[in-house]
C-alpha atoms as a PDB file:
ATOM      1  CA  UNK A   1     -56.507 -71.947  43.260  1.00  0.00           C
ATOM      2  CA  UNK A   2     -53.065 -71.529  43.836  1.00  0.00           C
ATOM      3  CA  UNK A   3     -50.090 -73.366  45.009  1.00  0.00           C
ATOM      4  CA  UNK A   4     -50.968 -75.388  48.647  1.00  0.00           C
ATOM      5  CA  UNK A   5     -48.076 -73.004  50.857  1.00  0.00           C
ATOM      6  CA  UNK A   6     -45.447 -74.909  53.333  1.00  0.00           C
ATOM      7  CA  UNK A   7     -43.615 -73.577  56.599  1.00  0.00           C
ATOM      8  CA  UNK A   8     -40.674 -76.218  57.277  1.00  0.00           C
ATOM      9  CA  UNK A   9     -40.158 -75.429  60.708  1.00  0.00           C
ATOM     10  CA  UNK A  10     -37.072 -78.062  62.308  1.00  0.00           C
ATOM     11  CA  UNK A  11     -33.996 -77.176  64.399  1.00  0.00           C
ATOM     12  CA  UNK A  12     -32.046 -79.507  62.188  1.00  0.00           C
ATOM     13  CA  UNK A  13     -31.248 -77.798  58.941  1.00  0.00           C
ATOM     14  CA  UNK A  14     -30.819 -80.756  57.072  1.00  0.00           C
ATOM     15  CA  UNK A  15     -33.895 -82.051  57.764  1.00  0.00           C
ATOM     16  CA  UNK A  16     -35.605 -79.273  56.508  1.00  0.00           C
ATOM     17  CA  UNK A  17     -33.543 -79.269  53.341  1.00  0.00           C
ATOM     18  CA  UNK A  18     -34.974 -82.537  53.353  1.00  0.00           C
ATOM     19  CA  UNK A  19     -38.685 -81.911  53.295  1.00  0.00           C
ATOM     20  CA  UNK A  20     -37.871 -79.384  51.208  1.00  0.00           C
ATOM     21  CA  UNK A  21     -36.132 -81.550  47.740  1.00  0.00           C
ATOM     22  CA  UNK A  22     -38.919 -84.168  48.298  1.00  0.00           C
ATOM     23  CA  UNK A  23     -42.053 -81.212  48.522  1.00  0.00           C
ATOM     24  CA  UNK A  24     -39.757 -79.554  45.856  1.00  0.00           C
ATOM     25  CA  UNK A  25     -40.519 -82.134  43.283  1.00  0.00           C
ATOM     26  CA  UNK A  26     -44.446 -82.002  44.120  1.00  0.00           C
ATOM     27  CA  UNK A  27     -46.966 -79.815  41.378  1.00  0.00           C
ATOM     28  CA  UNK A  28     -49.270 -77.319  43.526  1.00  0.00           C
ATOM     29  CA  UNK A  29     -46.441 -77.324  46.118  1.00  0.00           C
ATOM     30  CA  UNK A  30     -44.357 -74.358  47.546  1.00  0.00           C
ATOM     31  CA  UNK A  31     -42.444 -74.403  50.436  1.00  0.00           C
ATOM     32  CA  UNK A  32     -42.371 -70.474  51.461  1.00  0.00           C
ATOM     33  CA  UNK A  33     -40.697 -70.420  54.917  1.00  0.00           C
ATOM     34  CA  UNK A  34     -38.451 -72.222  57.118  1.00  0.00           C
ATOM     35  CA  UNK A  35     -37.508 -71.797  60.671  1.00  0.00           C
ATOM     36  CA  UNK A  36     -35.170 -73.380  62.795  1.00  0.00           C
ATOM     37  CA  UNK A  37     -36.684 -73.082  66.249  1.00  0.00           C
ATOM     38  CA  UNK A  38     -40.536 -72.739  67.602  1.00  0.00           C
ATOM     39  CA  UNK A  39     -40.173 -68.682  68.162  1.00  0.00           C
ATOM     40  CA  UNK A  40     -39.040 -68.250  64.264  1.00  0.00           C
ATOM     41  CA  UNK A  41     -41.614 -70.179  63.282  1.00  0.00           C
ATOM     42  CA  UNK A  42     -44.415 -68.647  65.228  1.00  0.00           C
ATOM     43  CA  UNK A  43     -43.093 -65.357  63.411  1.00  0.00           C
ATOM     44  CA  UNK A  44     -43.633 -66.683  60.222  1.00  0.00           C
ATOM     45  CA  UNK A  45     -46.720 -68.565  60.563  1.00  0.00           C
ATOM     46  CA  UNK A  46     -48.029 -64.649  61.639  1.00  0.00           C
ATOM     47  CA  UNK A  47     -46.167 -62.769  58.619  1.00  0.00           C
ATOM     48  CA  UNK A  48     -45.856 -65.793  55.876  1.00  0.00           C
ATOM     49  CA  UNK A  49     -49.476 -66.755  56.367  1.00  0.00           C
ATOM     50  CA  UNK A  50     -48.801 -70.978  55.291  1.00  0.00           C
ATOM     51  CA  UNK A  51     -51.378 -73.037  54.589  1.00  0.00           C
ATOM     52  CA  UNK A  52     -49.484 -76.172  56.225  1.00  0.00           C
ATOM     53  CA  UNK A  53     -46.697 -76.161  58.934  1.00  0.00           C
ATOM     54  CA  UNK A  54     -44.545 -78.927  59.039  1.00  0.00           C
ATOM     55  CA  UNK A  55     -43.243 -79.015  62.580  1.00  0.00           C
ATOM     56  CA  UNK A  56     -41.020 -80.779  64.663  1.00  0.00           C
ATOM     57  CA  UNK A  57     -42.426 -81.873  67.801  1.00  0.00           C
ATOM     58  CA  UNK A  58     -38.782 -80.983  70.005  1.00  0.00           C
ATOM     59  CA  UNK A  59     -37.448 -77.867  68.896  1.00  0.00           C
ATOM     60  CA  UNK A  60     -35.839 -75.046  71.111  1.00  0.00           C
ATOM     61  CA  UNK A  61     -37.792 -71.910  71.975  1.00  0.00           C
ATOM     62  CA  UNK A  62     -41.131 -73.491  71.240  1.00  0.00           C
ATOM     63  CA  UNK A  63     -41.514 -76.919  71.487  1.00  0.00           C
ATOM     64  CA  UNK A  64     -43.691 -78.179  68.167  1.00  0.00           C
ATOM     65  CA  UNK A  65     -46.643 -79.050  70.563  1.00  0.00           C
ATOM     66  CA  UNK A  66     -46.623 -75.310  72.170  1.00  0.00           C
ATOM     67  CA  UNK A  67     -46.231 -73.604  68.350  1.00  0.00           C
ATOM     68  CA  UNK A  68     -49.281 -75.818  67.269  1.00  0.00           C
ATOM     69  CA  UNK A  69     -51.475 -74.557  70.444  1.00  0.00           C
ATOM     70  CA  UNK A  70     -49.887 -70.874  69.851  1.00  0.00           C
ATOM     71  CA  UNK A  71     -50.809 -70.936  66.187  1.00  0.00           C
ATOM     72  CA  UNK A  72     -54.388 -72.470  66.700  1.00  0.00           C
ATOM     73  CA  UNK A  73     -54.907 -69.506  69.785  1.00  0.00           C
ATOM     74  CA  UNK A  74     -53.903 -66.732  67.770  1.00  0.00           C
ATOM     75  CA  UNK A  75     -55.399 -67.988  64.192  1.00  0.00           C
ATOM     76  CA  UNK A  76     -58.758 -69.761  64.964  1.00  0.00           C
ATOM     77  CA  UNK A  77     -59.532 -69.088  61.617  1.00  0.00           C
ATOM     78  CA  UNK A  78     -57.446 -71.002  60.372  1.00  0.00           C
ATOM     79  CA  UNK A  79     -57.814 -73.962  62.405  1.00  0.00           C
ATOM     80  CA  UNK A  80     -58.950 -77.178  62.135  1.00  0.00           C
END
């Protein structure tokens, strides 16, 4: 099994860099997107494929509570 894959998706780039150094120093861990708004994010949830989606709950375009519904609509697959 390979690494567990990460979206960081936050509209404040330092929090993401954040998340990132602390999931950085985690085995079986790889962060492989970021985004800084709910739109990006949505993109790469459908092109990067992540396992897990950090998200933050007010972010511009899509609020994290809109990308979560988005994600589960379009992936159910993948969902919970």
């Amino acid at each position: 099994m390979g690494p567990i894959r990460v979206l960081l998706a936050d509209d404040h780039a330092l929090v993401r860099l954040g998340f990132r150094g602390l999931l950085g120093g985690l085995e079986g861990v790889e962060v492989v997107a970021e985004a800084g708004d709910g739109l990006e994010a949505l993109e790469l949830v459908r092109t990067r494929r992540p396992d897990v989606a950090l998200v933050d709950v007010a972010m511009p375009g899509l609020n994290g509570l809109e990308l979560t519904a988005r994600v589960a609509a379009e992936c159910p697959q993948d969902a919970p």
